[in-house]
Protein backbone atom coordinates (compact mmCIF):
# COMPACT_ATOMS: atom_id res chain seq x y z
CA UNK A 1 -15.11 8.53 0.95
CA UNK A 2 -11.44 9.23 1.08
CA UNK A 3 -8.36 7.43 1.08
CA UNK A 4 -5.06 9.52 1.74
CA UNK A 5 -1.90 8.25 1.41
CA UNK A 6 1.41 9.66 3.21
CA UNK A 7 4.77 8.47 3.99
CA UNK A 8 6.60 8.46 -0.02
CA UNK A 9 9.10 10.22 -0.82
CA UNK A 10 12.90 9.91 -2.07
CA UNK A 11 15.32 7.53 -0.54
CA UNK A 12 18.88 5.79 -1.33
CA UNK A 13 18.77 1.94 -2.48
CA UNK A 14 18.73 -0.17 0.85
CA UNK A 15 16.81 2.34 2.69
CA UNK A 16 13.25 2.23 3.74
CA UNK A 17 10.10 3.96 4.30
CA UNK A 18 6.77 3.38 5.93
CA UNK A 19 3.70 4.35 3.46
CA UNK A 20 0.61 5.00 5.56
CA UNK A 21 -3.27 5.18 4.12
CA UNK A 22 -5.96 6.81 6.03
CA UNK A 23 -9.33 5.84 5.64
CA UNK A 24 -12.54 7.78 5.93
CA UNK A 25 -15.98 7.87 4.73
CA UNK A 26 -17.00 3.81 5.09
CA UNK A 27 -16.72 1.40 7.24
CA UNK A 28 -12.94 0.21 7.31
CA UNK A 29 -12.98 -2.76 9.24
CA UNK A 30 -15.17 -4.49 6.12
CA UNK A 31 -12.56 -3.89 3.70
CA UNK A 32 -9.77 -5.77 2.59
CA UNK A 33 -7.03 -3.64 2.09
CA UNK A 34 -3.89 -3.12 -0.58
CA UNK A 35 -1.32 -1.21 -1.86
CA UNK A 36 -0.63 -1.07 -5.64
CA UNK A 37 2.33 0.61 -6.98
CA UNK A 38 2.88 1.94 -10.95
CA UNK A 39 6.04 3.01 -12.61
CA UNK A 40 6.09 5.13 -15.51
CA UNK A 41 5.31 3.31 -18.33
CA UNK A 42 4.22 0.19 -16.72
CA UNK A 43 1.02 -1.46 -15.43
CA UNK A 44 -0.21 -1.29 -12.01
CA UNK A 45 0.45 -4.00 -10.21
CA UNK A 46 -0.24 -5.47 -6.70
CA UNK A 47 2.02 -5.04 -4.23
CA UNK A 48 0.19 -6.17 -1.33
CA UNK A 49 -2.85 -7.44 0.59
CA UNK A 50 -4.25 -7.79 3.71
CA UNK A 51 -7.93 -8.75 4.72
CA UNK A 52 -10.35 -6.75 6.32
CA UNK A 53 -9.64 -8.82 9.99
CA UNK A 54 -6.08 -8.64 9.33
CA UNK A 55 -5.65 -12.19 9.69
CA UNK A 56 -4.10 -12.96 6.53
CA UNK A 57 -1.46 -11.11 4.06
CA UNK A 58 -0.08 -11.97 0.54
CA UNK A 59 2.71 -10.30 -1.57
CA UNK A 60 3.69 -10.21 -5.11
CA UNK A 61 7.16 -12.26 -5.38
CA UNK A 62 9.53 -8.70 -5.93
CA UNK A 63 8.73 -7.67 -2.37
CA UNK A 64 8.49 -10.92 0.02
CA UNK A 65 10.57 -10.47 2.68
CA UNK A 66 11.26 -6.95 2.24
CA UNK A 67 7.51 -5.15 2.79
CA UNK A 68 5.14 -5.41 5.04
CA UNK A 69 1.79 -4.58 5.46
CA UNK A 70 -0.34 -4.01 8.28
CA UNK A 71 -3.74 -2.23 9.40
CA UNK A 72 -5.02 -0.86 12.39
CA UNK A 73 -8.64 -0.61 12.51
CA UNK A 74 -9.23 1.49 15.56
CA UNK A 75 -7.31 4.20 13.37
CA UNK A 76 -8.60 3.53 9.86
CA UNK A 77 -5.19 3.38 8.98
CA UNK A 78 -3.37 0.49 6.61
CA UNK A 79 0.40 0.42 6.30
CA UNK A 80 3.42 -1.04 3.96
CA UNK A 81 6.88 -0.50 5.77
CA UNK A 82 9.30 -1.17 2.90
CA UNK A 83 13.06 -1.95 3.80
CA UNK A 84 15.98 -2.97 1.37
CA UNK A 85 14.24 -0.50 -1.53
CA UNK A 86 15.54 -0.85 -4.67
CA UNK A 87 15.65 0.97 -7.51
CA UNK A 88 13.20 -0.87 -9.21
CA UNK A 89 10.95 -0.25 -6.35
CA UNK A 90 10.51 3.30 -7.67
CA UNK A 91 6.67 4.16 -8.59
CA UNK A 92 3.49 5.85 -7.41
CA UNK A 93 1.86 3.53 -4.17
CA UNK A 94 -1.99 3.14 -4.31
CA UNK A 95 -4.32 2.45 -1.94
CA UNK A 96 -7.02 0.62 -2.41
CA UNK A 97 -9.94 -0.91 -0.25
CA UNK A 98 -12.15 -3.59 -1.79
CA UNK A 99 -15.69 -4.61 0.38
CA UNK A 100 -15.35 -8.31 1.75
CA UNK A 101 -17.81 -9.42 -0.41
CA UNK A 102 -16.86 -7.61 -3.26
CA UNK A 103 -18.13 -5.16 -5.88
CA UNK A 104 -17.48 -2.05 -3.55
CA UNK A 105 -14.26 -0.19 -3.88
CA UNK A 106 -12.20 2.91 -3.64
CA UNK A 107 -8.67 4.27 -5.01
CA UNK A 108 -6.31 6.70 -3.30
CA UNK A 109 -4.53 9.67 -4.63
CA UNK A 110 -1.21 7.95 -4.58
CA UNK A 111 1.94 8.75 -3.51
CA UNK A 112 5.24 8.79 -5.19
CA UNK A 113 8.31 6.11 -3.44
CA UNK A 114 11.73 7.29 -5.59
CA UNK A 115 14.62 5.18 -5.27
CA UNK A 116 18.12 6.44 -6.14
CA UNK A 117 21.23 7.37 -4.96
């Protein structure tokens, strides 16, 4: 089972970047899907979620209207396009795939989002 994130990296305050998460090794399409994100020294916390259809979403209050997540499951592949970044926004982005009926779940490596000028 793997989960590989790509897509961080360093960016100025307004900017934006698309965080991709490959899936392998189980079967995608039963998963429901987020991204977590944790600054240094600070709790994870969820950013996003999407279910394993893709028919519904939800968002923790920091990033409505700015991020956006999204899955294809022909490719394995779930997504967060973040615009407007902020500062604050700055962290390591986790994957993470829970099974729809729960008790079944896997991490990814992370990858690091830096936002400054």
């Amino acid at each position: 089972v793997q989960l590989v994130e790509s897509g961080g990296g360093l960016v100025q305050p307004g900017g934006s970047l698309r965080l991709s998460c490959v899936a392998s090794g189980f079967t995608f399409s039963s998963y429901h899907m987020s991204w977590y994100r944790q600054a240094p020294g600070k709790e994870r916390e969820l950013v996003a979620s999407i279910t394993s259809a893709g028919g519904s979403t939800n968002y923790a209050e920091t990033v409505k209207g700015r991020f956006t997540i999204s899955r294809d499951n022909a490719k394995n592949t779930v997504y967060l396009q973040m615009n407007s970044l902020k500062p604050e926004d700055t962290a390591v982005y986790y994957c993470y795939a829970l099974w729809r009926f729960g008790g079944d779940d896997y991490w990814g490596q992370g990858t690091q989002v830096t936002v400054s000028s």
